[in-house]
C-alpha atoms as a PDB file:
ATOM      1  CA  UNK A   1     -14.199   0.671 -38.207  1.00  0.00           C
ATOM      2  CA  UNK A   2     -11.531   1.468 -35.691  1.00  0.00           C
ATOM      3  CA  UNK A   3     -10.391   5.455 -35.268  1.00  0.00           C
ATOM      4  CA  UNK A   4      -6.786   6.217 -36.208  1.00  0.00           C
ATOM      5  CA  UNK A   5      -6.138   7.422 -32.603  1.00  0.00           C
ATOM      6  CA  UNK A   6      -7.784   3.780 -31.818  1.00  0.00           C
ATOM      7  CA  UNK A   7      -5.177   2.267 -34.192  1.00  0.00           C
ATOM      8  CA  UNK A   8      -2.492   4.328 -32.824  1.00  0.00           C
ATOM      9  CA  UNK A   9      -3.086   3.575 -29.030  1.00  0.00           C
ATOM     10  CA  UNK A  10      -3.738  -0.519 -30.022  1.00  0.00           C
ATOM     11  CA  UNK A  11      -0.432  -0.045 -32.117  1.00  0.00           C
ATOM     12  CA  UNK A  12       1.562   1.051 -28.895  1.00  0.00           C
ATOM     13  CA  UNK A  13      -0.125  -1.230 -26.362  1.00  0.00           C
ATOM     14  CA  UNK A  14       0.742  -4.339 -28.699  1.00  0.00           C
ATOM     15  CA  UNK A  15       4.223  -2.929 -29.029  1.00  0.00           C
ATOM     16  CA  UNK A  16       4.814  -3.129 -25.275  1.00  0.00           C
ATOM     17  CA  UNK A  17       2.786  -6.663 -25.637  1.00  0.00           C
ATOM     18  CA  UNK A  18       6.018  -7.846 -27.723  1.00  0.00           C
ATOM     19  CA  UNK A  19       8.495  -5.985 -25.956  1.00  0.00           C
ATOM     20  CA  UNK A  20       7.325  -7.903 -22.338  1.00  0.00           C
ATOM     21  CA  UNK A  21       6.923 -11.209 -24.096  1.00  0.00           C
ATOM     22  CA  UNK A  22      10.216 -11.387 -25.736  1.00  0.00           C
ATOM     23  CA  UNK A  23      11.600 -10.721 -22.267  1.00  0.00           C
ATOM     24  CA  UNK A  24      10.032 -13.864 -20.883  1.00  0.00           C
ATOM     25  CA  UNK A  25      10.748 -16.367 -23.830  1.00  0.00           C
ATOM     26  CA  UNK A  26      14.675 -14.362 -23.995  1.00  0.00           C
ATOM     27  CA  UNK A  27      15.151 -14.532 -20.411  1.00  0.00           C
ATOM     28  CA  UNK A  28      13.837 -18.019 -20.504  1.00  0.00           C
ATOM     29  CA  UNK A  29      16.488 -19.257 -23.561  1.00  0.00           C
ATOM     30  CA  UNK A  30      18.935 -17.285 -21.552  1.00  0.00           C
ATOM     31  CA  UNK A  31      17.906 -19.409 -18.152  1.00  0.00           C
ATOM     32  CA  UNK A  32      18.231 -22.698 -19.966  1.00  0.00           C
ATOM     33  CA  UNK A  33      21.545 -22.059 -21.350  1.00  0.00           C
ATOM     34  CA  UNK A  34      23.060 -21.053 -18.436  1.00  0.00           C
ATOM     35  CA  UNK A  35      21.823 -23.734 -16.499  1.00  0.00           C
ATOM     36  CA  UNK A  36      23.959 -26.156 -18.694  1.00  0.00           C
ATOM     37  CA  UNK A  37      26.955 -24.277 -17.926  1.00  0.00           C
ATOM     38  CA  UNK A  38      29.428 -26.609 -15.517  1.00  0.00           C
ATOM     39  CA  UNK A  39      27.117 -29.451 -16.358  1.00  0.00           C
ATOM     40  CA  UNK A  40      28.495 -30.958 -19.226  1.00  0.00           C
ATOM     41  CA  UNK A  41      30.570 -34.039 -19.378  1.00  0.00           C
ATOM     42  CA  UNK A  42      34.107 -33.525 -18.518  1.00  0.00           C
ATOM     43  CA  UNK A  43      33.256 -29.640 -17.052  1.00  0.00           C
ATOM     44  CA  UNK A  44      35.658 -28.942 -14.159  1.00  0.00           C
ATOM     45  CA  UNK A  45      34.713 -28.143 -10.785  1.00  0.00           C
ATOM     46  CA  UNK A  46      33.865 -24.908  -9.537  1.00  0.00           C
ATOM     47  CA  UNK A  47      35.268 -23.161  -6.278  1.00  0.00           C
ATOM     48  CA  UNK A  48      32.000 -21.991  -3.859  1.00  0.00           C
ATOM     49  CA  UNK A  49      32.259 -18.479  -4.967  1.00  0.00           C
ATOM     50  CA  UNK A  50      31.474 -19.284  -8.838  1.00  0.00           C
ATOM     51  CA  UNK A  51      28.692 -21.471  -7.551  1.00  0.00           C
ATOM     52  CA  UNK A  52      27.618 -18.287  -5.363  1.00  0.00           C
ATOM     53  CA  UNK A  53      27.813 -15.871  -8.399  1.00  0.00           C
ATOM     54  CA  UNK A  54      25.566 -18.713 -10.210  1.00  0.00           C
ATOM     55  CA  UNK A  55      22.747 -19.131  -7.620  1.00  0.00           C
ATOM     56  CA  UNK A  56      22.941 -15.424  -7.605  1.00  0.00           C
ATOM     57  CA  UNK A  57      22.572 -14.933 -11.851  1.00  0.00           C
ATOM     58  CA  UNK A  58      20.147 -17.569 -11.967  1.00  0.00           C
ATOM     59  CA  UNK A  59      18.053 -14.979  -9.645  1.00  0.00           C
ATOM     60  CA  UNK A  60      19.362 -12.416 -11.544  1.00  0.00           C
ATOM     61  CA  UNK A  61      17.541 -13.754 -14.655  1.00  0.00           C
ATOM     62  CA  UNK A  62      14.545 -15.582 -13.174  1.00  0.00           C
ATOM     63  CA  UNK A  63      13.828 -12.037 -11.632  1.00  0.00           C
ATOM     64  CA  UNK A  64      14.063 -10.386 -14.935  1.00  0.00           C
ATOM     65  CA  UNK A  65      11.920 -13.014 -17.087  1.00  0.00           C
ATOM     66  CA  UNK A  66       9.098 -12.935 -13.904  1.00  0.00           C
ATOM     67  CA  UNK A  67       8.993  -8.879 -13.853  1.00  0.00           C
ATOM     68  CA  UNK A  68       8.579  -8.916 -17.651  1.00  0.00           C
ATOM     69  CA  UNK A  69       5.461 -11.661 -17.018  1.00  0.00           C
ATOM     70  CA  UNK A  70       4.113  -9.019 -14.602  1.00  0.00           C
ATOM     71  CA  UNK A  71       4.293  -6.117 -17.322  1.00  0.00           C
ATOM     72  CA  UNK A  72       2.294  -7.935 -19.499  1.00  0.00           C
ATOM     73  CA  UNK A  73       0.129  -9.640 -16.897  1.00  0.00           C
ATOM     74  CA  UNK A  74      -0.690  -5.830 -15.994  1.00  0.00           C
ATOM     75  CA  UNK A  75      -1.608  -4.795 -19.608  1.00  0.00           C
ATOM     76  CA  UNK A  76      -4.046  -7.383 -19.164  1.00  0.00           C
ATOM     77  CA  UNK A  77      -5.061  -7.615 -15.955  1.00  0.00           C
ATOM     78  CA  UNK A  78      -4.228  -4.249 -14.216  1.00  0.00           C
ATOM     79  CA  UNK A  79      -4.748  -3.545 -10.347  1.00  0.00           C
ATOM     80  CA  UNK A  80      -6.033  -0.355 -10.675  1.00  0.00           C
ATOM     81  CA  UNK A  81      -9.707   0.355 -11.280  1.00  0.00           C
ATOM     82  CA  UNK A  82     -10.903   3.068 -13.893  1.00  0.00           C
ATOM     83  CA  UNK A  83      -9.516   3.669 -16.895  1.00  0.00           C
ATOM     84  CA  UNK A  84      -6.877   1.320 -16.609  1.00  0.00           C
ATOM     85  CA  UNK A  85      -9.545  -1.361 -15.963  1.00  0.00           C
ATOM     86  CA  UNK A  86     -11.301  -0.658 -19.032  1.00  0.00           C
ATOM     87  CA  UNK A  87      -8.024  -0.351 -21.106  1.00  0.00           C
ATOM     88  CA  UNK A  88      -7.367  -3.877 -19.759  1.00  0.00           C
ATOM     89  CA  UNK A  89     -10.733  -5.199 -20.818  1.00  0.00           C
ATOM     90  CA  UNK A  90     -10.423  -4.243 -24.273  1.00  0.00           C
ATOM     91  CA  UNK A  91      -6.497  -5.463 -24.744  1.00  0.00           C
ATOM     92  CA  UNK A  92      -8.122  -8.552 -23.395  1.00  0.00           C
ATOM     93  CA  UNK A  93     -10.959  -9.027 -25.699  1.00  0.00           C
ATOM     94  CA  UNK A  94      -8.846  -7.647 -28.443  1.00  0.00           C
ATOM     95  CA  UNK A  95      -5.656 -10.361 -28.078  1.00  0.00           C
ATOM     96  CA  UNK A  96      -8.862 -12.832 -26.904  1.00  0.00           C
ATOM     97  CA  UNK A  97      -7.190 -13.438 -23.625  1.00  0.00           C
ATOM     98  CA  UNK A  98      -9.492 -14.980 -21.346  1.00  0.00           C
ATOM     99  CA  UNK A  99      -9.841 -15.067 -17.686  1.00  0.00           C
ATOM    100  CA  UNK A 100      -8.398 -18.116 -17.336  1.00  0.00           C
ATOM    101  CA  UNK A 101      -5.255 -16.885 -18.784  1.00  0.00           C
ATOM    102  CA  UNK A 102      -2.038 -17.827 -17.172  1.00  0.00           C
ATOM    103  CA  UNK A 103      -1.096 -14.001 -17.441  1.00  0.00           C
ATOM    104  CA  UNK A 104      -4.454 -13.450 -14.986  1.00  0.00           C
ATOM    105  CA  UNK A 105      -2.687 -15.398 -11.929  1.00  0.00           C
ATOM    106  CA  UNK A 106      -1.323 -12.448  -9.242  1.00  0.00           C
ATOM    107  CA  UNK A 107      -0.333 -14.850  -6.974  1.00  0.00           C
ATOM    108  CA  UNK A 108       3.943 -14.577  -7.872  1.00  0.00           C
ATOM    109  CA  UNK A 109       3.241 -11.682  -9.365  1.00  0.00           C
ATOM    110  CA  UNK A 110       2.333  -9.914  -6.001  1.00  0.00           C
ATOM    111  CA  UNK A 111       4.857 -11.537  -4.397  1.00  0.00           C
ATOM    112  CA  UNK A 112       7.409 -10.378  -6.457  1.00  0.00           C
ATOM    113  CA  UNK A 113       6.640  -7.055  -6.917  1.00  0.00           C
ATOM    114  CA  UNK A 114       5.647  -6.753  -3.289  1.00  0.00           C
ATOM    115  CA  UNK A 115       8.865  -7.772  -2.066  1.00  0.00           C
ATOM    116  CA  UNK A 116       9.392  -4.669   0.545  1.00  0.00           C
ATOM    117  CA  UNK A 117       6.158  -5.445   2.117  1.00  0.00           C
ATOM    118  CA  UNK A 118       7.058  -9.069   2.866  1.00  0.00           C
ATOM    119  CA  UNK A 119      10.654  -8.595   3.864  1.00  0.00           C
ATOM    120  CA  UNK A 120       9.017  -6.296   6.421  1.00  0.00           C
ATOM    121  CA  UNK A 121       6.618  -9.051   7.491  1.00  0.00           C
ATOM    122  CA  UNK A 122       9.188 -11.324   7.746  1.00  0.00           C
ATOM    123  CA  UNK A 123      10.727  -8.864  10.596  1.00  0.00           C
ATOM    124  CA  UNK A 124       7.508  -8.037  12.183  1.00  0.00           C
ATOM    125  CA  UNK A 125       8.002  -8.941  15.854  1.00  0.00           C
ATOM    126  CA  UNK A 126      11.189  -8.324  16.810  1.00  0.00           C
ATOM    127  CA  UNK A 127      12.121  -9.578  20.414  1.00  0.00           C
ATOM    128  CA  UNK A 128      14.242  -6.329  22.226  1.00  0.00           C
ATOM    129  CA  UNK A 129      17.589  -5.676  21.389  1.00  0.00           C
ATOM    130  CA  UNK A 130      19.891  -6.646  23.912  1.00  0.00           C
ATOM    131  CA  UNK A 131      23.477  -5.568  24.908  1.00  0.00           C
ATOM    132  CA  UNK A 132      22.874  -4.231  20.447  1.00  0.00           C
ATOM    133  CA  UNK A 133      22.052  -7.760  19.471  1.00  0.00           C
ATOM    134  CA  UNK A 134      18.479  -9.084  18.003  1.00  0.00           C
ATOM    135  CA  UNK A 135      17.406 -11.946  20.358  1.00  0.00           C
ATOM    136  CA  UNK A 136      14.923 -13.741  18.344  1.00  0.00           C
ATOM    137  CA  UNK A 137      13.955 -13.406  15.011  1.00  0.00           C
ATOM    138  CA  UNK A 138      13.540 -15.295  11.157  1.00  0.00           C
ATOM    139  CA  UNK A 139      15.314 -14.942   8.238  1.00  0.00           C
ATOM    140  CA  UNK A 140      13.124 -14.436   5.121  1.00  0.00           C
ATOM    141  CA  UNK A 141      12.396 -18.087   2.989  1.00  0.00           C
ATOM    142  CA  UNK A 142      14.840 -18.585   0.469  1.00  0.00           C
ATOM    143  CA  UNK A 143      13.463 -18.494  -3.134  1.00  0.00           C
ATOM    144  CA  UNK A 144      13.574 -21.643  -5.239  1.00  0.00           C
ATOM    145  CA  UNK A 145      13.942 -21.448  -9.019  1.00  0.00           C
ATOM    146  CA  UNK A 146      13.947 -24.301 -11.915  1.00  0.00           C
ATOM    147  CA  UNK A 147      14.171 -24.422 -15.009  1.00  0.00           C
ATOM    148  CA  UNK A 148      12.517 -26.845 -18.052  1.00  0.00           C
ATOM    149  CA  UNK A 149      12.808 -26.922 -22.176  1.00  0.00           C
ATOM    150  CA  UNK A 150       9.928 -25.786 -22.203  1.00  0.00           C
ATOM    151  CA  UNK A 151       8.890 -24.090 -18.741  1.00  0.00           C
ATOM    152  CA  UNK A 152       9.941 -22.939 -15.750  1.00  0.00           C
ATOM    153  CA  UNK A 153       8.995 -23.029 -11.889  1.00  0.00           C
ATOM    154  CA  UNK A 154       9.418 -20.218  -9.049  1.00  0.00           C
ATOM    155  CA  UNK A 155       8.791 -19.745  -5.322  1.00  0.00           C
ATOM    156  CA  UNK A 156       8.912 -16.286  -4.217  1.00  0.00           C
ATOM    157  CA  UNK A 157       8.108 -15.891  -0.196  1.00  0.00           C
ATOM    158  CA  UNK A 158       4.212 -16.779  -0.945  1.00  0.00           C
ATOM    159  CA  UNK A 159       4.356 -16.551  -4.631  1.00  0.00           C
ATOM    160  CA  UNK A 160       4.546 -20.076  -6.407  1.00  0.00           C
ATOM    161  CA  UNK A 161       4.510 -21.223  -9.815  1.00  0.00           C
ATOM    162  CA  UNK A 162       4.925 -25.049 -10.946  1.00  0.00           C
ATOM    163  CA  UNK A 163       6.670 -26.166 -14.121  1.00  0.00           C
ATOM    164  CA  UNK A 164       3.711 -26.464 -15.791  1.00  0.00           C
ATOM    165  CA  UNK A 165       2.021 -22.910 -14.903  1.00  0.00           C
ATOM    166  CA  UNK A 166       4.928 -21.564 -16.245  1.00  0.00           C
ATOM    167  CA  UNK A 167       4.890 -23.741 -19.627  1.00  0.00           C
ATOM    168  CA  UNK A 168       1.597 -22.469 -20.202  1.00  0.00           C
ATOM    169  CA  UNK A 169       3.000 -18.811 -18.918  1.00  0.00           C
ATOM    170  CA  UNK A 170       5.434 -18.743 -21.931  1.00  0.00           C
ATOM    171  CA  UNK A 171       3.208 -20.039 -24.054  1.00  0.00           C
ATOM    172  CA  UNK A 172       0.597 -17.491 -23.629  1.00  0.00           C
ATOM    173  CA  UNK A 173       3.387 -15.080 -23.375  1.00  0.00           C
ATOM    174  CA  UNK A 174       3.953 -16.424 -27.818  1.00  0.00           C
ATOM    175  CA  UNK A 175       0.334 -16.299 -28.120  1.00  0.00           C
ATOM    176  CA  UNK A 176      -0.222 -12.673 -27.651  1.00  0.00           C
ATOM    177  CA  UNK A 177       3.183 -11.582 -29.119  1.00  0.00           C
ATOM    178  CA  UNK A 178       2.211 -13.404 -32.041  1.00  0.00           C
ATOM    179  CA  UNK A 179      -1.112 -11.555 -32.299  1.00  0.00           C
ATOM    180  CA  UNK A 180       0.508  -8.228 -31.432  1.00  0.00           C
ATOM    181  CA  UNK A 181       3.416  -8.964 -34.014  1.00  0.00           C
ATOM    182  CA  UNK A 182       0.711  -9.010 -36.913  1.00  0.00           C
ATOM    183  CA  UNK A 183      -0.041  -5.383 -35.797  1.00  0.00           C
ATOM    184  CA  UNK A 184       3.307  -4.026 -35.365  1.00  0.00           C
ATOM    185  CA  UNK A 185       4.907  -3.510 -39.073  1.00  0.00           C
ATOM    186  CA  UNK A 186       1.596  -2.358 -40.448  1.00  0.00           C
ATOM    187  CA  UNK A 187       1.169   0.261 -38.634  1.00  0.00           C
ATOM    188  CA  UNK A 188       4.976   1.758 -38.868  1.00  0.00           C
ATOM    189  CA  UNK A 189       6.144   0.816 -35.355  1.00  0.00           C
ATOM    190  CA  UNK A 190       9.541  -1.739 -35.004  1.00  0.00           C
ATOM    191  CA  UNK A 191       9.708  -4.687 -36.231  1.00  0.00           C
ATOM    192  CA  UNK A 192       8.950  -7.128 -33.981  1.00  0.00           C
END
């Protein structure tokens, strides 16, 4: 039998389990309904600057779901070493997430939350400055989003996702927040 301090902790860590996965599958609903905005039959045109703002909430929102999939992908698979490792170990065998788990991949998870690091890669190597003007240098890869019923895909600098990876993403994502959901009321936290 589990301690009530064991109970308690589980009870918050499966809390934050459905807070992080309702951002993803939210942000996701909120993704694919803005996507069919201007898309419909008989929509009317949009000037550049809309189209600008949209590129630029479609980011806004893709940014959002992928830094809740990191939360949870850390709950589960932290960086650090210690007792966050074994805290992530037994969140894992509790919510039976294995390592093949789509919340295991780093890859666009490190790229995303390593952004500052690979902006400043991007401007490693500077040519001199002449006259106050940069001779020679590359401007950072521009990100690539889509968007699916039932997935979505995401290139960030060396971080990449495919439609799939993230249909199985935000499916895990319903797995666990089920499984944490069943938790939640019992134990007098929100209702999830």
């Amino acid at each position: 039998m589990q301690s009530k301090l064991d109970l308690d902790l589980f009870a918050w860590y499966a809390d934050e389990v459905v807070y992080r996965a309702d951002g993803m599958l939210e942000f996701h609903r909120l993704l694919k309904n803005y996507a069919c905005i201007g898309k419909m039959p008989g929509a009317t045109p949009v000037d550049p600057f809309s189209l600008l703002r949209h590129k630029r909430m479609d980011r806004y929102m893709i940014e959002t779901l992928l830094m809740h999939a990191a939360g949870l992908s850390l709950l589960f698979f932290p960086a650090a070493k210690g007792v966050h490792r074994r805290r992530g170990e037994k969140l894992r065998e509790l919510f039976e997430v294995g390592d093949e788990s789509p919340l295991g991949n780093r890859d666009l998870r490190n790229a995303l939350l390593h952004t500052d690091e690979r902006l400043d890669g991007f401007f490693k190597g500077y040519e001199k400055v002449r006259d106050g003007i940069l001779t020679h240098f590359s401007l950072p890869q521009e990100s690539t989003f889509g968007i699916g019923m039932d997935g979505f895909t995401a290139e960030w600098y060396e971080g990449k996702l495919s439609m799939e990876e993230g249909a199985n993403l935000l499916a895990e994502a319903r797995r666990v927040k089920a499984k944490a959901a069943m938790h939640i009321p019992a134990l007098g936290l929100r209702n999830a």
